[in-house]
N, C-alpha and C. Protein backbone atom coordinates (compact mmCIF):
# COMPACT_ATOMS: atom_id res chain seq x y z
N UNK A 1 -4.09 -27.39 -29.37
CA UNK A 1 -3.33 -26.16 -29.41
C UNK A 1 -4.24 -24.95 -29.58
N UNK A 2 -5.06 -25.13 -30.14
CA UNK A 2 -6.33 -23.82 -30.51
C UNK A 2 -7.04 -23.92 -29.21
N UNK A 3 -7.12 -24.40 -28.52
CA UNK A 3 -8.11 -24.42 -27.25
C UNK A 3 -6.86 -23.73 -26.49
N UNK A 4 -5.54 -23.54 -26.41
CA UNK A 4 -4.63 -22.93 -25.46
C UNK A 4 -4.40 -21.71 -25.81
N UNK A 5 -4.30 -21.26 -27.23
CA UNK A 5 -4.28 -20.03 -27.91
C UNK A 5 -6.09 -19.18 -27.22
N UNK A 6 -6.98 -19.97 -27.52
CA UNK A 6 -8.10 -19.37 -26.84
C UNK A 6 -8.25 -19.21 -25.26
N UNK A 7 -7.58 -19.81 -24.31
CA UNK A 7 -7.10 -19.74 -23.04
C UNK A 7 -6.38 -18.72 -23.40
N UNK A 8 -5.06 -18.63 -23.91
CA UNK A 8 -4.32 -17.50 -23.42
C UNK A 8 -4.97 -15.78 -23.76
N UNK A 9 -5.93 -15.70 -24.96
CA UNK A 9 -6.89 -14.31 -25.80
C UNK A 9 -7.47 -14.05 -24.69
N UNK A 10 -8.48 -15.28 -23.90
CA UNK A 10 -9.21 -14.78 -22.79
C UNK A 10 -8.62 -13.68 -21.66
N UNK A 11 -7.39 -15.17 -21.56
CA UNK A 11 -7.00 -14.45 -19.89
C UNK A 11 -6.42 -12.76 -20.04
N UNK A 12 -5.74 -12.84 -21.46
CA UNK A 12 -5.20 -11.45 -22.02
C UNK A 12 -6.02 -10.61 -21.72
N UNK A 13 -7.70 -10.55 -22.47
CA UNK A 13 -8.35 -10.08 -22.38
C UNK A 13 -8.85 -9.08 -21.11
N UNK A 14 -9.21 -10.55 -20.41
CA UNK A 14 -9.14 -10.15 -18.99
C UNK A 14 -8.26 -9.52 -18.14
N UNK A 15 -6.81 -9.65 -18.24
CA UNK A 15 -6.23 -8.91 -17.97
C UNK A 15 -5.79 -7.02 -17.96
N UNK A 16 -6.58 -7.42 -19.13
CA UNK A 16 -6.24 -5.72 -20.00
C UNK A 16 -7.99 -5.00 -19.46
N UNK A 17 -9.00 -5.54 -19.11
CA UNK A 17 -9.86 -5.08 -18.69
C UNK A 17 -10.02 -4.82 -17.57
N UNK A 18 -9.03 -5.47 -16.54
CA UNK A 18 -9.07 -5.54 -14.91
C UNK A 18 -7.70 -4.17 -14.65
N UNK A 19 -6.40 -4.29 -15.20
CA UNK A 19 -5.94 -3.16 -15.37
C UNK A 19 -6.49 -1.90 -16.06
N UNK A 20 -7.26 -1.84 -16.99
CA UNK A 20 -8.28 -0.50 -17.25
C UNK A 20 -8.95 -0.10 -16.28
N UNK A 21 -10.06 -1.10 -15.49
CA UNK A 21 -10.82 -0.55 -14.67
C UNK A 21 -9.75 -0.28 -13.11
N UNK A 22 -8.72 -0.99 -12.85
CA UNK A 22 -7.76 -0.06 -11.45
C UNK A 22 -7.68 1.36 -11.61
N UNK A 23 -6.91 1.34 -13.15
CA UNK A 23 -6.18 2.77 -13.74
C UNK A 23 -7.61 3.79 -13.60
N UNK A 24 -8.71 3.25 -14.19
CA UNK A 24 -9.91 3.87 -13.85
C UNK A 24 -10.22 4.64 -12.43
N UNK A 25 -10.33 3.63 -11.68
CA UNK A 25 -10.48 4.11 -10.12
C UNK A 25 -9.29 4.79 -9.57
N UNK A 26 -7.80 5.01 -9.85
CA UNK A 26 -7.00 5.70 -9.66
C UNK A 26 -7.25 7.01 -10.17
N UNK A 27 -7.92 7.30 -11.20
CA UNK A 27 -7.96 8.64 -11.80
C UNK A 27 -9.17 9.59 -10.62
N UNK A 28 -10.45 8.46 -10.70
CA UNK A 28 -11.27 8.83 -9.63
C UNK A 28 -10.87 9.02 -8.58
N UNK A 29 -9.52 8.38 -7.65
CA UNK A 29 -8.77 8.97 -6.66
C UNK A 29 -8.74 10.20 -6.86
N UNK A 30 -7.53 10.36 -7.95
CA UNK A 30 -7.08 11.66 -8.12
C UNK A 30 -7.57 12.80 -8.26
N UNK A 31 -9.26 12.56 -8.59
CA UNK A 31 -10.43 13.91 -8.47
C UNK A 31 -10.95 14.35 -7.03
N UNK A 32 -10.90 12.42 -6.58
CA UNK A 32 -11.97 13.24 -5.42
C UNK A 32 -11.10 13.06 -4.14
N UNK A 33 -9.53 13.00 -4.02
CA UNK A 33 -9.39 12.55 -2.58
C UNK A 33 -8.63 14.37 -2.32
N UNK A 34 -8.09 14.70 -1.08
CA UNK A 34 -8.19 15.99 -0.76
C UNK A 34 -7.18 16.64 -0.81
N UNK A 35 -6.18 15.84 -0.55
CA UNK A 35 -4.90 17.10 -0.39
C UNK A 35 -3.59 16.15 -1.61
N UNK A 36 -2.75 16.43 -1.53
CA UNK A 36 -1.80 16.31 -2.60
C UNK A 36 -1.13 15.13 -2.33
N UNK A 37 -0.55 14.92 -1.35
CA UNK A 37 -0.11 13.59 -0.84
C UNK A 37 -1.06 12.27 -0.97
N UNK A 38 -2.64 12.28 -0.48
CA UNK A 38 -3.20 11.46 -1.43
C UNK A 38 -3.62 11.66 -2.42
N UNK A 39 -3.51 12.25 -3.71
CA UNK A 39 -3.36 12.62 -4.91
C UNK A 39 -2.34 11.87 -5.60
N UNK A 40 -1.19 11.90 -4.79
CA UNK A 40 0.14 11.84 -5.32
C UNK A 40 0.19 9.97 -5.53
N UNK A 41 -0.49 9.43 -4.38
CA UNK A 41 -0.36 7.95 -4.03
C UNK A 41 -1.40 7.32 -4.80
N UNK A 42 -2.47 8.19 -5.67
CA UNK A 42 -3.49 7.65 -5.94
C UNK A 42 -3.21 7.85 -7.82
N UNK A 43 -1.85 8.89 -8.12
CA UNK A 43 -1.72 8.91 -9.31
C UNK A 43 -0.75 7.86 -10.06
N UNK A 44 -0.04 7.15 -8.46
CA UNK A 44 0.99 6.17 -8.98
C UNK A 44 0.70 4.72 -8.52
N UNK A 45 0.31 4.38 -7.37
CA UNK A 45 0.24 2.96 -6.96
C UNK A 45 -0.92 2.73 -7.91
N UNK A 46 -2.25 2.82 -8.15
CA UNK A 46 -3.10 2.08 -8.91
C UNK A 46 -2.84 2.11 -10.28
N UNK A 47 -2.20 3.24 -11.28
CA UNK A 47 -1.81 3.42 -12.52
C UNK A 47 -0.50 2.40 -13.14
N UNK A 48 0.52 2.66 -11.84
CA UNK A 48 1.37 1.40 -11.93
C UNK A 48 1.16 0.21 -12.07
N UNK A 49 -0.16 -0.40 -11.28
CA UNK A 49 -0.44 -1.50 -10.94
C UNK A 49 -1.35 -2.20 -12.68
N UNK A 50 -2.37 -1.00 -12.57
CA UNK A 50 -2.95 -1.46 -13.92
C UNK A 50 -2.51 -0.81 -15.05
N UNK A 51 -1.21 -0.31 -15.88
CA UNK A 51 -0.62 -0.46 -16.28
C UNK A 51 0.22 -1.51 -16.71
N UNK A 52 1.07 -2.42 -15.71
CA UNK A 52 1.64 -3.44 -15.52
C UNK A 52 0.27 -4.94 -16.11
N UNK A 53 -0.74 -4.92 -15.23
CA UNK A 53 -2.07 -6.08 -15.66
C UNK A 53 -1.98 -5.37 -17.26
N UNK A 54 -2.10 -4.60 -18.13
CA UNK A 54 -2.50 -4.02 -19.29
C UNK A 54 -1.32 -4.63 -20.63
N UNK A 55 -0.32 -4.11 -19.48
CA UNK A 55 0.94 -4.61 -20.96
C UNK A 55 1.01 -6.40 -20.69
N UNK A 56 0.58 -7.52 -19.17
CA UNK A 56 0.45 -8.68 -19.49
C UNK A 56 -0.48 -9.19 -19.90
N UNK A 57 -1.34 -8.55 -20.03
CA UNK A 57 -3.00 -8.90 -21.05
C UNK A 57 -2.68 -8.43 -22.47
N UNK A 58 -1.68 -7.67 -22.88
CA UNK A 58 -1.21 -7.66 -24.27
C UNK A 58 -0.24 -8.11 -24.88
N UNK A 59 0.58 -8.68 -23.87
CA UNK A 59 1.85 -9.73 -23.94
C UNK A 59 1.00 -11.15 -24.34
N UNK A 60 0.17 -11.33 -23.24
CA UNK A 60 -1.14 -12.77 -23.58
C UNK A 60 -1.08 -12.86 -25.09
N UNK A 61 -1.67 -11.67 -25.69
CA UNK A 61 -2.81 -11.46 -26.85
C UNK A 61 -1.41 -11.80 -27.94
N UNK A 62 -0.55 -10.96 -27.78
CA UNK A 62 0.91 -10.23 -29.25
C UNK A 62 1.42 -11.88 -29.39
N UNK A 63 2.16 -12.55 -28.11
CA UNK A 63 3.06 -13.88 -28.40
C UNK A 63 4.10 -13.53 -28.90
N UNK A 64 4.78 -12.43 -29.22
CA UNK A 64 5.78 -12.58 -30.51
C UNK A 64 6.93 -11.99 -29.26
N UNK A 65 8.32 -12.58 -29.90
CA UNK A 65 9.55 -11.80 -29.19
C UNK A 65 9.63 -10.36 -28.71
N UNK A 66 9.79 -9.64 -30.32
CA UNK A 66 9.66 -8.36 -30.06
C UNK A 66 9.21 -7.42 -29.26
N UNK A 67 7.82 -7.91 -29.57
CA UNK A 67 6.79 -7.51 -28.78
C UNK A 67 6.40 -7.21 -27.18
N UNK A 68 6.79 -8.59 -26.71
CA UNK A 68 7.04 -8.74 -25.25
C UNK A 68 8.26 -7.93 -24.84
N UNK A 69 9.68 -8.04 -25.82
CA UNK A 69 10.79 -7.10 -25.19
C UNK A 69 9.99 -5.71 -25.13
N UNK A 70 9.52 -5.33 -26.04
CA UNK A 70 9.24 -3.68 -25.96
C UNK A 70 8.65 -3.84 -24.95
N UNK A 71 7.23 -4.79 -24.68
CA UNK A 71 6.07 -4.53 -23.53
C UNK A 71 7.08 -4.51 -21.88
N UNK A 72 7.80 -5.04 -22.08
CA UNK A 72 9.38 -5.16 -20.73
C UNK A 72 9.48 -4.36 -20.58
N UNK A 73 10.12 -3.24 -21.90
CA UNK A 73 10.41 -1.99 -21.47
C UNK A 73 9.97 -1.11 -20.79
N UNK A 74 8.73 -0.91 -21.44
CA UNK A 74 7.60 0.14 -21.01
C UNK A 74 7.39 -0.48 -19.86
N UNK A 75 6.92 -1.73 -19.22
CA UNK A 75 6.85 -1.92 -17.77
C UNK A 75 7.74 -1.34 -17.09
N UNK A 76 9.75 -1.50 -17.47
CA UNK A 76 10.46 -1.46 -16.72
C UNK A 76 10.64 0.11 -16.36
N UNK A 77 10.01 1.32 -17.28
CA UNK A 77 10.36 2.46 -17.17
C UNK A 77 9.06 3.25 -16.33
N UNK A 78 7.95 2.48 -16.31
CA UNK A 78 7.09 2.81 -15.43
C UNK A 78 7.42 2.74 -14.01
N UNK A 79 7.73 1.49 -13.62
CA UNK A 79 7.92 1.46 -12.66
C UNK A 79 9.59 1.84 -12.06
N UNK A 80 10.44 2.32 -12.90
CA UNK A 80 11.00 3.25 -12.30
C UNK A 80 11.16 4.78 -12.08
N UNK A 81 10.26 5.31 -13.17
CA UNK A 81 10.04 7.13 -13.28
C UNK A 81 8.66 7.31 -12.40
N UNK A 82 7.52 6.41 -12.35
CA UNK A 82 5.84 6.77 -11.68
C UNK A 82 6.41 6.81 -10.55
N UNK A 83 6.96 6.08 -9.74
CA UNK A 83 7.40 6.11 -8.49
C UNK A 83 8.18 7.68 -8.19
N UNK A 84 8.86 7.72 -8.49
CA UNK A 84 10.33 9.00 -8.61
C UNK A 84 9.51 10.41 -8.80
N UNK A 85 8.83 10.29 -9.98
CA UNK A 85 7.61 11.56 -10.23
C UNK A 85 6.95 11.96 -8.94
N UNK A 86 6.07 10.87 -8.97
CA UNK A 86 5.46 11.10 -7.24
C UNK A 86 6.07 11.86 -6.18
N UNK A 87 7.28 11.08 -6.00
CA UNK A 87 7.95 11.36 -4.80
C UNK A 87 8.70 12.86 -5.07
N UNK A 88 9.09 13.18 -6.22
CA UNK A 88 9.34 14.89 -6.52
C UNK A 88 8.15 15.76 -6.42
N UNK A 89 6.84 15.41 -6.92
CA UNK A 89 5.82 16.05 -6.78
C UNK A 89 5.30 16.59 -5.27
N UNK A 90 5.51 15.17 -4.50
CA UNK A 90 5.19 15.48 -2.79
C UNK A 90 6.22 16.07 -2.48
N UNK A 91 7.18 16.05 -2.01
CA UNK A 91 8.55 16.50 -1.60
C UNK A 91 8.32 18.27 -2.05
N UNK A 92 8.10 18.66 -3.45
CA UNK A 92 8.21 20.32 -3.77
C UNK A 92 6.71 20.94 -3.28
N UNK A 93 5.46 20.20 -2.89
CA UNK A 93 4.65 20.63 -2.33
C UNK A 93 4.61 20.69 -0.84
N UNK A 94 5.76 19.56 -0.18
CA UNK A 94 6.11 19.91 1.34
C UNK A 94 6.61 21.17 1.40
N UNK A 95 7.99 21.25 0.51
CA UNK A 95 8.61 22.66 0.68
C UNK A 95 8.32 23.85 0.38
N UNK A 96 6.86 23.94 -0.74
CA UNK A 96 6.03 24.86 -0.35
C UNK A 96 4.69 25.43 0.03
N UNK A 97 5.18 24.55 0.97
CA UNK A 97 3.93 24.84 2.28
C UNK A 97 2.12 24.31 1.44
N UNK A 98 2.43 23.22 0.78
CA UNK A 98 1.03 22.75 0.51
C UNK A 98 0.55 21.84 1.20
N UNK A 99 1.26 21.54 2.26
CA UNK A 99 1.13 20.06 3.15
C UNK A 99 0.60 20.57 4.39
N UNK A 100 0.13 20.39 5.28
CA UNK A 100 -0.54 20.84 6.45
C UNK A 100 0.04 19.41 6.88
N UNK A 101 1.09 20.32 7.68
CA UNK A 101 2.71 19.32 8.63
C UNK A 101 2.25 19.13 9.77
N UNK A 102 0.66 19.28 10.12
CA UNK A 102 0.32 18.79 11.75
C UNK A 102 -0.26 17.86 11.69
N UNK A 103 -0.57 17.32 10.24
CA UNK A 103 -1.29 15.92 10.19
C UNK A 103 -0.54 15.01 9.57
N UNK A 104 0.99 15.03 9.61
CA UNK A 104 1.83 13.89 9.13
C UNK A 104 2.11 12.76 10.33
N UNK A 105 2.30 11.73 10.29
CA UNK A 105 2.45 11.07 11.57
C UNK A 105 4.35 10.91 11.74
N UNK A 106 4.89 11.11 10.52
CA UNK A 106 6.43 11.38 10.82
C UNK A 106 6.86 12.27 9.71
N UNK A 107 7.74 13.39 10.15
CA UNK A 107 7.87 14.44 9.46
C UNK A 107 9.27 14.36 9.74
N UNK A 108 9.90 13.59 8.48
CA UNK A 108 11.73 13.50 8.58
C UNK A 108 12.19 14.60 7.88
N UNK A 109 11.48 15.49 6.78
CA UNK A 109 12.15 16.76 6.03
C UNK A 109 12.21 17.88 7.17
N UNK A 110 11.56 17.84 8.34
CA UNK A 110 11.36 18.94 8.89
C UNK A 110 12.67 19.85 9.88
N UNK A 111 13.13 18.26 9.82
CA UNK A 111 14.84 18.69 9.98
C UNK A 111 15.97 19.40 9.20
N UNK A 112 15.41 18.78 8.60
CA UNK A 112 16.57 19.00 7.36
C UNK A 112 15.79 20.62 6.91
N UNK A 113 14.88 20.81 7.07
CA UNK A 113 14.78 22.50 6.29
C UNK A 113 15.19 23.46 6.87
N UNK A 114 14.97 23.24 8.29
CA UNK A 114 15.07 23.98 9.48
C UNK A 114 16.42 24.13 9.61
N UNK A 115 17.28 23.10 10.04
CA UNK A 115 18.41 23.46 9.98
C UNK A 115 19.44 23.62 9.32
N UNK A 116 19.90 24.73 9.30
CA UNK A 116 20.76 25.59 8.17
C UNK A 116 21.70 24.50 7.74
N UNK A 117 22.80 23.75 8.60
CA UNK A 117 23.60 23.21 8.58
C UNK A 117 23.28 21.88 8.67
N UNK A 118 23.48 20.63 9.16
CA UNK A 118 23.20 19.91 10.23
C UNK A 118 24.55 19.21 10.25
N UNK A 119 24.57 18.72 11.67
CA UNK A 119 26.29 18.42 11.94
C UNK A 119 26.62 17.14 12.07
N UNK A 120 27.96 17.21 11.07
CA UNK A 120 28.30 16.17 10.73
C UNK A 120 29.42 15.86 11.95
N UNK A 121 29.12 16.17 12.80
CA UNK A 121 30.50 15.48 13.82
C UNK A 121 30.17 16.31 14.83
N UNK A 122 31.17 15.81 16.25
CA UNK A 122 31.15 16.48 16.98
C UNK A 122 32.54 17.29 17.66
N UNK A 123 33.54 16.59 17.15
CA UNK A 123 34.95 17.32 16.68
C UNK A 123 35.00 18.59 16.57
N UNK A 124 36.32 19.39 16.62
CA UNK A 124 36.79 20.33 16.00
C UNK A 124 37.02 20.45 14.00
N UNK A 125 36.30 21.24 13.70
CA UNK A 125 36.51 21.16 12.25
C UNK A 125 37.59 21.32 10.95
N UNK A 126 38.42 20.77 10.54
CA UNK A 126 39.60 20.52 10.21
C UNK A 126 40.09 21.83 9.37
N UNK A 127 40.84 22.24 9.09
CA UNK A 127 41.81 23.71 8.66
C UNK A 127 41.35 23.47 6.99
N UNK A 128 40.92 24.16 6.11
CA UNK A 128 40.88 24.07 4.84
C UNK A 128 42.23 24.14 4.09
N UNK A 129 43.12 24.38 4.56
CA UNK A 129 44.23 24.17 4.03
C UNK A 129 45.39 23.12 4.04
N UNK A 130 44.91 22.36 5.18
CA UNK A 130 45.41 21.24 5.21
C UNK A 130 46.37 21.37 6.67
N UNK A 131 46.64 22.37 7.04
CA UNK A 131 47.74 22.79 8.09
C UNK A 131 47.14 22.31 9.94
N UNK A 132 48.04 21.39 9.96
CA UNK A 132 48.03 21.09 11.46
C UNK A 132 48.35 22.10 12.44
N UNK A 133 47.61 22.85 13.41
CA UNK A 133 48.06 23.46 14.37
C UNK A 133 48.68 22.75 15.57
């Protein structure tokens, strides 16, 4: 049993050192790559990733109930707000004009800004009052 407890400290270990050094090289993304969109991908996919290796290299190490529920948590709220953050961060730098829109390879907002309206049918549009002519 002490030889499996020392298997599991290691791999913990290791775990929590291999997620440090991702989260590491994600930050170094985030200095040296150029425009905001890879900024944006470089502040969430590798931080997520070694984040996630960090709390199961300390789940390894803790063993206890509690412990692991909380470490759940914090996984489960990472990976639903890092994602969401990102994607608000790029999205309000498309709309103001921090994106250089000739080097996207598909540009689906570009519709939607442009046009005032966009149409939902091709019908006649129904009376706001309810009244059939």
């Amino acid at each position: 049993m002490n030889v499996f407890l020392q298997v599991t400290d290691t791999a913990g270990a290791v775990l929590v050192f291999i997620g440090a050094a991702i989260c590491l090289l994600g930050v170094v993304g985030m200095l040296k790559l150029p425009d905001v969109l890879s900024r944006s991908h470089a502040a969430t996919k590798p931080q997520t990733l070694g984040l996630l290796l960090v709390l199961a290299g300390v789940g390894l190490r803790l063993r206890g109930g509690m412990d692991l529920a909380t470490l759940g948590l914090i996984g489960f709220f990472q990976l639903m707000t890092g994602p969401v953050a990102a994607h608000l961060v790029a999205r309000s730098a498309y709309r103001t004009g921090q994106i250089e829109r000739g080097e996207l390879l598909f540009d689906d907002l570009d519709a939607q800004l442009t046009d005032p309206e966009p149409e939902r049918g091709t019908g006649p549009r129904p009376d706001p009052g309810g009244r059939q002519d």
